[in-house]
C-alpha atoms as a PDB file:
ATOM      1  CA  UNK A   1     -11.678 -16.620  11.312  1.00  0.00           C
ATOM      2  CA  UNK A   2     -11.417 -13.506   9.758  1.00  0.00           C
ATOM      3  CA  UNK A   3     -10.085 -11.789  13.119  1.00  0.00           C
ATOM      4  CA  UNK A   4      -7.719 -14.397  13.446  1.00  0.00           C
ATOM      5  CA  UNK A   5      -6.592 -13.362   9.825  1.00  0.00           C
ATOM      6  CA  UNK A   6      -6.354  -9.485  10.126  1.00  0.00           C
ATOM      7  CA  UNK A   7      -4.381 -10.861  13.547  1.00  0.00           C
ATOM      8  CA  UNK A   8      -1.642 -12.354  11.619  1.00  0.00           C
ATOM      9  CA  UNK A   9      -1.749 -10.309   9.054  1.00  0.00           C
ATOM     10  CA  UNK A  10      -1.157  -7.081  11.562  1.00  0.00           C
ATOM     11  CA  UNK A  11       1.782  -9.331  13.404  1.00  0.00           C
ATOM     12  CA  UNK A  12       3.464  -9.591   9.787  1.00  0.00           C
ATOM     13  CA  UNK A  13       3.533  -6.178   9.325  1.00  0.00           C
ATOM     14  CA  UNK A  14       4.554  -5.341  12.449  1.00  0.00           C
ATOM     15  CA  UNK A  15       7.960  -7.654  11.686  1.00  0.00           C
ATOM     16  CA  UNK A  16       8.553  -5.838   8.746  1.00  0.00           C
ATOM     17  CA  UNK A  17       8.493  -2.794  10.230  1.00  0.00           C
ATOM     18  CA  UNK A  18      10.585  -3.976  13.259  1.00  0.00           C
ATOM     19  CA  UNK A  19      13.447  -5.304  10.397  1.00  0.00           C
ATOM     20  CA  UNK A  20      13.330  -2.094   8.796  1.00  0.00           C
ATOM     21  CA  UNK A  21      13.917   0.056  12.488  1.00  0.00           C
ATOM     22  CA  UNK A  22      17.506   0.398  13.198  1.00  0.00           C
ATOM     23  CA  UNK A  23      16.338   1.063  16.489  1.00  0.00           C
ATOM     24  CA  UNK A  24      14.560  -1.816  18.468  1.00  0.00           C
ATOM     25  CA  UNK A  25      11.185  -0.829  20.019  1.00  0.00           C
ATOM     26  CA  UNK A  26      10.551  -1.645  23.615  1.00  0.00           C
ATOM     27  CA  UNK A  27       8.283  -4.674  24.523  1.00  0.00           C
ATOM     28  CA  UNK A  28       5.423  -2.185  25.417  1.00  0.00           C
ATOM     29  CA  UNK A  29       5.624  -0.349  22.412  1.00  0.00           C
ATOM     30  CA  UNK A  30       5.676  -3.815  20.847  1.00  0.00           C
ATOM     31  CA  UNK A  31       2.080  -4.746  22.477  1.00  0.00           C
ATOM     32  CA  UNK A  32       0.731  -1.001  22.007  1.00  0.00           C
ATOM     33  CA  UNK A  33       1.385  -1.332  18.242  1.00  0.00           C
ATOM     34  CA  UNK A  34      -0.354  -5.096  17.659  1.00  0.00           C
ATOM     35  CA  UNK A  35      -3.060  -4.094  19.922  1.00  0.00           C
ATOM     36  CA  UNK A  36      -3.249  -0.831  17.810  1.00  0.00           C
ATOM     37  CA  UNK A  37      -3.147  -2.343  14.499  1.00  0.00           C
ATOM     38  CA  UNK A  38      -5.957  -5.186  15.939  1.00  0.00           C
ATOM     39  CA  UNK A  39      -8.128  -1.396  15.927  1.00  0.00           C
ATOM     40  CA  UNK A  40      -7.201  -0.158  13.341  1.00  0.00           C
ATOM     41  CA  UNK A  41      -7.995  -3.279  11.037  1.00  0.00           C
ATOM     42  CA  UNK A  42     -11.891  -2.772  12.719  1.00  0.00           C
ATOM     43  CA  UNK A  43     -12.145   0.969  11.551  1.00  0.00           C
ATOM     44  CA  UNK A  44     -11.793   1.917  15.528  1.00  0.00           C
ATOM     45  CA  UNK A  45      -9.545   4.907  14.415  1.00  0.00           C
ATOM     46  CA  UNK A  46     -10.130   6.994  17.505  1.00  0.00           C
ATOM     47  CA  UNK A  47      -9.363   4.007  19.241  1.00  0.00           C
ATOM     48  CA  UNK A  48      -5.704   3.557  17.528  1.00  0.00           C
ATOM     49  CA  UNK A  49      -4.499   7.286  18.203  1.00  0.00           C
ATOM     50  CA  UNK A  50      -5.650   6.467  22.389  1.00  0.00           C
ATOM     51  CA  UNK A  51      -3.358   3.620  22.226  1.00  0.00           C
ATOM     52  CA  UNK A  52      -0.235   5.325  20.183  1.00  0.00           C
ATOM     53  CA  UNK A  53      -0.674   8.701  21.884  1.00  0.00           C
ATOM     54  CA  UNK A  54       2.576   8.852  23.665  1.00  0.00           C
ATOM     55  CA  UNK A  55       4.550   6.764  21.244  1.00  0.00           C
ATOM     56  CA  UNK A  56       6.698   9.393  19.449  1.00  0.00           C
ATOM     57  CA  UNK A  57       9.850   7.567  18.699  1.00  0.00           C
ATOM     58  CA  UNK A  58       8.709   4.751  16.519  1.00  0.00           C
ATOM     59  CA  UNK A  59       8.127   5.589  13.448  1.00  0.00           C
ATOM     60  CA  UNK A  60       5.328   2.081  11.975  1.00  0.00           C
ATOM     61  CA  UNK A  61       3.499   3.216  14.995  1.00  0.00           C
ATOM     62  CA  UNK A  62       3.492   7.206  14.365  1.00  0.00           C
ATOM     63  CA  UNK A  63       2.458   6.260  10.391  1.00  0.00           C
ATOM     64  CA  UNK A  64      -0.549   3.774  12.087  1.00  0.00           C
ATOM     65  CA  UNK A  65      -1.159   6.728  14.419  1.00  0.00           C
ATOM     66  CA  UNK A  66      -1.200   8.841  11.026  1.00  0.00           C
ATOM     67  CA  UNK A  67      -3.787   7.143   9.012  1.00  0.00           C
ATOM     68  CA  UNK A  68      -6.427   6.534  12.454  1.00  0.00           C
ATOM     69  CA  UNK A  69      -6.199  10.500  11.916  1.00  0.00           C
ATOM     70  CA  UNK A  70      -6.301  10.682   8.530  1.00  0.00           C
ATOM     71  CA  UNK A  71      -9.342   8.717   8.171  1.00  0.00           C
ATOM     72  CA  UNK A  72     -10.523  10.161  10.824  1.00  0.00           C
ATOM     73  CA  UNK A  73     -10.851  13.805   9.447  1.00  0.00           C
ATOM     74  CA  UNK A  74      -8.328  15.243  11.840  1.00  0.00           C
ATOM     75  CA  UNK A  75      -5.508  16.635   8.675  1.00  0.00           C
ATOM     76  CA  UNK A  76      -3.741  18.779  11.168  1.00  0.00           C
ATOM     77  CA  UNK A  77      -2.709  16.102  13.195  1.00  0.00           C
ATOM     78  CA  UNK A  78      -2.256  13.315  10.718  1.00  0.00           C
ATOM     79  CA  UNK A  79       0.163  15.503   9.023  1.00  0.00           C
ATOM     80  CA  UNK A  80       1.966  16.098  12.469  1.00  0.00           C
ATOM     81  CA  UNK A  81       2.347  12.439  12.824  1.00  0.00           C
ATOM     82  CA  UNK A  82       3.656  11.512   9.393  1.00  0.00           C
ATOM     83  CA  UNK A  83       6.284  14.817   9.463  1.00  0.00           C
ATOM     84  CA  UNK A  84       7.677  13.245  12.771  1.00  0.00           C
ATOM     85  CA  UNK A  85       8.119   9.688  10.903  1.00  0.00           C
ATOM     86  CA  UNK A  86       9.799  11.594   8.027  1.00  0.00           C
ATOM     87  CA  UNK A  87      12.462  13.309   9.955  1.00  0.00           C
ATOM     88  CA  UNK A  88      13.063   9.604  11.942  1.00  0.00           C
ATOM     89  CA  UNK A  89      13.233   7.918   9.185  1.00  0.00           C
ATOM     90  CA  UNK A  90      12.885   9.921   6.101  1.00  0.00           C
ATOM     91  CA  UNK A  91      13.100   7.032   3.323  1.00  0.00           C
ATOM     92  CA  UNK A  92       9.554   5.695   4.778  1.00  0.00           C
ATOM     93  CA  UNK A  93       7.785   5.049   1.871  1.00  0.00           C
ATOM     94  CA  UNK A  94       4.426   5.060   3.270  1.00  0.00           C
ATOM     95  CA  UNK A  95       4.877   7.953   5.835  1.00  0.00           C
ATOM     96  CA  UNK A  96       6.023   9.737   2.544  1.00  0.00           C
ATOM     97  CA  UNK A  97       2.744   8.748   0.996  1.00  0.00           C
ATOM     98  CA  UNK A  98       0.183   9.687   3.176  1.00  0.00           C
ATOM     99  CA  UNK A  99       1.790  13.070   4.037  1.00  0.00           C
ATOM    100  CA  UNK A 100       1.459  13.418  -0.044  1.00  0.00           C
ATOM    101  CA  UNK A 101      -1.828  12.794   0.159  1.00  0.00           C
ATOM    102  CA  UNK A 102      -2.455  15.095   3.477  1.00  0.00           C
ATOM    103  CA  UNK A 103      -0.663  17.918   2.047  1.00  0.00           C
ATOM    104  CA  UNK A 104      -2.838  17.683  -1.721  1.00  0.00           C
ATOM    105  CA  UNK A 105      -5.699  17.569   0.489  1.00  0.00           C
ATOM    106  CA  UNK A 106      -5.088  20.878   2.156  1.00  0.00           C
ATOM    107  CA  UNK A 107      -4.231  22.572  -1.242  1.00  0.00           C
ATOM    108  CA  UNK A 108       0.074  22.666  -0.745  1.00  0.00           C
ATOM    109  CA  UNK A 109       0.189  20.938  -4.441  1.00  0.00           C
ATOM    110  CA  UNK A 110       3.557  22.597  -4.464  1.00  0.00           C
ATOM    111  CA  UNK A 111       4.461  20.579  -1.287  1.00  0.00           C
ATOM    112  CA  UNK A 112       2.968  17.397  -2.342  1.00  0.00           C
ATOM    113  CA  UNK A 113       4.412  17.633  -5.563  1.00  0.00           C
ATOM    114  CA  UNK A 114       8.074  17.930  -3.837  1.00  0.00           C
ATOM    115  CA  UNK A 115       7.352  14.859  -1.102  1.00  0.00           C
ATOM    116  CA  UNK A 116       6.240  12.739  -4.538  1.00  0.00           C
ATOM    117  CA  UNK A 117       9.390  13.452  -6.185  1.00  0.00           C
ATOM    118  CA  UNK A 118      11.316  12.438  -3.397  1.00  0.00           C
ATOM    119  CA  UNK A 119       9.402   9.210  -3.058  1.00  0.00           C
ATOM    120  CA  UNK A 120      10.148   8.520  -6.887  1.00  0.00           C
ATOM    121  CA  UNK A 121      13.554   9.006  -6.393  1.00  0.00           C
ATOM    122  CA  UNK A 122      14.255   6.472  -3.882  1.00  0.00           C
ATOM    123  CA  UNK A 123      11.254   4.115  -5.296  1.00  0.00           C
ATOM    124  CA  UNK A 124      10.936   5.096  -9.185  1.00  0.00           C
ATOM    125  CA  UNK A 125       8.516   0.855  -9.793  1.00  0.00           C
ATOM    126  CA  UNK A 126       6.330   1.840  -7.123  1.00  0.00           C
ATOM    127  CA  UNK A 127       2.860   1.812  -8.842  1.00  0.00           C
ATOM    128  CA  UNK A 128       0.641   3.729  -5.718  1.00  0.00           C
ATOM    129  CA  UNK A 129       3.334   6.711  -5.947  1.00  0.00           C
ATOM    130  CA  UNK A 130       3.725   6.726  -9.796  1.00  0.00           C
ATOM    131  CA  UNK A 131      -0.175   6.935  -9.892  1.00  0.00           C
ATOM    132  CA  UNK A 132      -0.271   9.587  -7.039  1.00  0.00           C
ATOM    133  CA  UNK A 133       2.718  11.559  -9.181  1.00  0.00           C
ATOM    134  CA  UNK A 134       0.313  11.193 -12.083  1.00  0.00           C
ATOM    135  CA  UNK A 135      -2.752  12.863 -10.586  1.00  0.00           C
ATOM    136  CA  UNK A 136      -0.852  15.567  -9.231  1.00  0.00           C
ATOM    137  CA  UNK A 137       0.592  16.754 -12.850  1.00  0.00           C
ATOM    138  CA  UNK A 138      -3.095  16.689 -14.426  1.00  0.00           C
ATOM    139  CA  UNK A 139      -4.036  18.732 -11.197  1.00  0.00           C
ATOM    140  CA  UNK A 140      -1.581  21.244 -12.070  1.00  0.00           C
ATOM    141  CA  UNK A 141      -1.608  20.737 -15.639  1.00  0.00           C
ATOM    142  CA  UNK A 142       0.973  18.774 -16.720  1.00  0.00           C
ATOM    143  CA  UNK A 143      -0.756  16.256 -18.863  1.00  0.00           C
ATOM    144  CA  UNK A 144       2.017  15.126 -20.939  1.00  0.00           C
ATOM    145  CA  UNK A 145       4.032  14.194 -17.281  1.00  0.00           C
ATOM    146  CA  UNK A 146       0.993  13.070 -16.595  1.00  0.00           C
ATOM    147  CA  UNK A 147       0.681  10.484 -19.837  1.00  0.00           C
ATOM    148  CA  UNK A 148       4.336   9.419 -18.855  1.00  0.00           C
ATOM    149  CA  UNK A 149       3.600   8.767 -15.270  1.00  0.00           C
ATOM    150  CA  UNK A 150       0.682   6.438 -16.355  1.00  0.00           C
ATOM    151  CA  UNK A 151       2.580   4.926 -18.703  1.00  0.00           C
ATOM    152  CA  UNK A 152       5.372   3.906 -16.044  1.00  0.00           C
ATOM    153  CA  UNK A 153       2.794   2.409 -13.722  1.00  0.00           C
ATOM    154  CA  UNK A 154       1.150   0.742 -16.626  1.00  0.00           C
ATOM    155  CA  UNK A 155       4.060  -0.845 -17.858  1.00  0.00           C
ATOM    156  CA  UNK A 156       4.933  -1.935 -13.803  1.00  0.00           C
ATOM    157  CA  UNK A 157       1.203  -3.488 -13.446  1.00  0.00           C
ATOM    158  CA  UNK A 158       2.267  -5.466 -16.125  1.00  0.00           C
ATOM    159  CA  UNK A 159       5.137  -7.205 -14.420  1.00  0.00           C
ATOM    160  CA  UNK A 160       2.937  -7.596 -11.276  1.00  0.00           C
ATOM    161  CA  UNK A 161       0.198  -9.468 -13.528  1.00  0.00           C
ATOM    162  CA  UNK A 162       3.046 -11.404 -15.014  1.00  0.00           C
ATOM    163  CA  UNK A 163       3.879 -12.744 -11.492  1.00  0.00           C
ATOM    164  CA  UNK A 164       0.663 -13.702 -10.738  1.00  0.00           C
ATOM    165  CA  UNK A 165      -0.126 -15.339 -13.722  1.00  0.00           C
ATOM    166  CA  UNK A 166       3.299 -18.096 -12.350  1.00  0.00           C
ATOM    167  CA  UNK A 167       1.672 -18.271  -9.279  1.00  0.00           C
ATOM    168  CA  UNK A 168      -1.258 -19.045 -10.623  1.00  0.00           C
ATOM    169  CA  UNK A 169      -0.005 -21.570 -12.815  1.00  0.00           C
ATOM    170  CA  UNK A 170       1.752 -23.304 -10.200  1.00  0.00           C
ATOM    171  CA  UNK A 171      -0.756 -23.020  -7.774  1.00  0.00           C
ATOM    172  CA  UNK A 172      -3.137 -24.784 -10.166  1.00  0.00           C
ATOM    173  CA  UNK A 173      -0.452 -27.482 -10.835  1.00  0.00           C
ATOM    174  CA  UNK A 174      -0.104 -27.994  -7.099  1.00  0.00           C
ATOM    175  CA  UNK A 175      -3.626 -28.574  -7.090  1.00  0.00           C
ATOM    176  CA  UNK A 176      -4.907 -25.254  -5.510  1.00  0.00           C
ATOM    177  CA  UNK A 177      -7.042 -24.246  -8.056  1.00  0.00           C
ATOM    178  CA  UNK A 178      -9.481 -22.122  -6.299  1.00  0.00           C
ATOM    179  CA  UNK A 179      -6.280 -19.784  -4.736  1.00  0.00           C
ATOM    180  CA  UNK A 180      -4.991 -19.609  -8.728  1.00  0.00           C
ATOM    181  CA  UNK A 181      -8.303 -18.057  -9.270  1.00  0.00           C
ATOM    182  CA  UNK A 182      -7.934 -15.747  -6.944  1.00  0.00           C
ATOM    183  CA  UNK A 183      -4.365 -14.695  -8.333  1.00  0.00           C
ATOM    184  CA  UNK A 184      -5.790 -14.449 -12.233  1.00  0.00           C
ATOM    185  CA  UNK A 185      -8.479 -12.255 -10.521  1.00  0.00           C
ATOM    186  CA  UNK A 186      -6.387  -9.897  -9.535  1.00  0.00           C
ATOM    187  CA  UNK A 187      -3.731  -9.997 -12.380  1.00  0.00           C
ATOM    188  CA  UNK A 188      -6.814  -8.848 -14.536  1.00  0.00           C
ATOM    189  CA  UNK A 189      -7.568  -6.047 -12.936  1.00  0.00           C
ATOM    190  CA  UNK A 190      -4.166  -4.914 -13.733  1.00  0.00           C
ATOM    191  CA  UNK A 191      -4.616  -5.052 -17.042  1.00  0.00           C
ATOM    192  CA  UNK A 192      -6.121  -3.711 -20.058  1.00  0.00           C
ATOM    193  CA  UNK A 193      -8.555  -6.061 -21.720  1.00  0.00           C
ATOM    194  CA  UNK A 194      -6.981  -6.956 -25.265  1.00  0.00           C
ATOM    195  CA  UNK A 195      -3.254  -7.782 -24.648  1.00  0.00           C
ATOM    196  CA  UNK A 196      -1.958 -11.137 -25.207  1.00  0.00           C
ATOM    197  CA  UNK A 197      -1.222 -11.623 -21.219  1.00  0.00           C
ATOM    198  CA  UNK A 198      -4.852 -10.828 -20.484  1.00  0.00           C
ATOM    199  CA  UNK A 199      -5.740 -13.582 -23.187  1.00  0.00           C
ATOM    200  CA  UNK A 200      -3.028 -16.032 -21.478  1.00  0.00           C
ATOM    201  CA  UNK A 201      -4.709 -15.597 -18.119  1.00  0.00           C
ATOM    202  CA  UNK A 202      -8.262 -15.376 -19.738  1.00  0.00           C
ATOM    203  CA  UNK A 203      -7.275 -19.270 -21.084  1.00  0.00           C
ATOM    204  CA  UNK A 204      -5.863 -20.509 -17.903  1.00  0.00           C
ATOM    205  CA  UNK A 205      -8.693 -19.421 -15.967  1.00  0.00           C
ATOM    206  CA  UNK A 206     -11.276 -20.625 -18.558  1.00  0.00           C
ATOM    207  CA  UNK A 207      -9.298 -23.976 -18.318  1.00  0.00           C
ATOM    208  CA  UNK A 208      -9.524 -24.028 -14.374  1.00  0.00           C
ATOM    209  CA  UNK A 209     -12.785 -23.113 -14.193  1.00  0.00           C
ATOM    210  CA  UNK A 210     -13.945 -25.846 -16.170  1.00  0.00           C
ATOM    211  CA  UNK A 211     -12.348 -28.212 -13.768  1.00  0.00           C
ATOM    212  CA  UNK A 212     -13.945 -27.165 -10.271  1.00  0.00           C
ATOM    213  CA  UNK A 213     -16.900 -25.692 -11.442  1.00  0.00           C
ATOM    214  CA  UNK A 214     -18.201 -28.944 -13.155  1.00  0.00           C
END
């Protein structure tokens, strides 16, 4: 079951990385990049950069190739990878990100500081690059950026756990109380403990919990 899931889950992504491609990959590259993706969901990292080797000209699969090396340990060419997916497409958020975190891992802070600035530009609510900006300033230090940078990301955590709380409400009222669980699970971790949203999703899952586990 839980191959079957990482399956679908690694076809989903691959669709919305095909919508986002002005530039339609071939059928082979198509079945390289599942097949790749079915590795790289198993930790098979060496395995993933075999099967993308020679595919230069799509960028979901260069990014894929990317984080095999990254995770790998080899920085040189993980950072190879994720320049080429810049300069094909250089809004890609997550190419963007892991050259970032490539470049702060081979000292450039300068460099990684730049790449983050551009990501905020173009995506100034996403909370893995706000957090990333934020470690970078105390690195350098530029705590009060830092504060502020936290304090973005805070505030945009907050909306998530918002959302999750309504689809946790009408998950329960659907009758799905076990996958509302899930969702007030991970709206907590989003939040501080004493706000009032952490006490509205402490109730509602006090409330469900007293239901199933009866």
């Amino acid at each position: 079951m839980k191959k079957i899931i990482l399956r679908i889950t690694n076809v989903f992504l691959f669709m919305a990385a095909l919508v986002s491609c002005q530039d339609k990959p071939s059928t082979e590259t198509i079945r390289l990049y599942v097949r790749a993706g079915d590795a790289y969901s198993m930790g098979r990292f060496a395995e993933v950069t075999e099967i993308l080797h020679g595919q230069n000209n799509f960028p979901p699969a260069l990014v894929l190739r990317a984080k095999a090396e990254y995770f790998a340990g080899n920085i040189d060419k993980a950072e190879m990878s994720c320049r080429r997916a810049v300069r094909l497409r250089p809004s890609f958020l997550e190419a963007n990100h892991y050259l970032a975190r490539i470049l702060r891992e081979k000292g450039d802070l300068a460099g990684a500081v730049e790449t983050i600035e551009s990501m905020l530009a173009d995506n100034p609510q996403d909370i893995r690059t706000l957090r990333l900006a934020a470690e970078l300033a105390m690195e350098i230090g530029k705590l009060d950026e830092a504060a502020v940078l936290l304090d973005r990301a805070a505030e945009y955590s907050a909306e998530s756990a918002m959302v999750l709380l309504d689809r946790a409400r009408l998950r329960w009222i659907t009758g799905r109380g076990y996958d509302a669980l899930d969702d007030l699970t991970r709206a907590k971790a989003m939040l501080p403990w004493d706000t009032p949203l952490m006490r509205s999703i402490s109730s509602l899952e006090n409330i469900i919990k007293e239901v199933h586990l009866k």
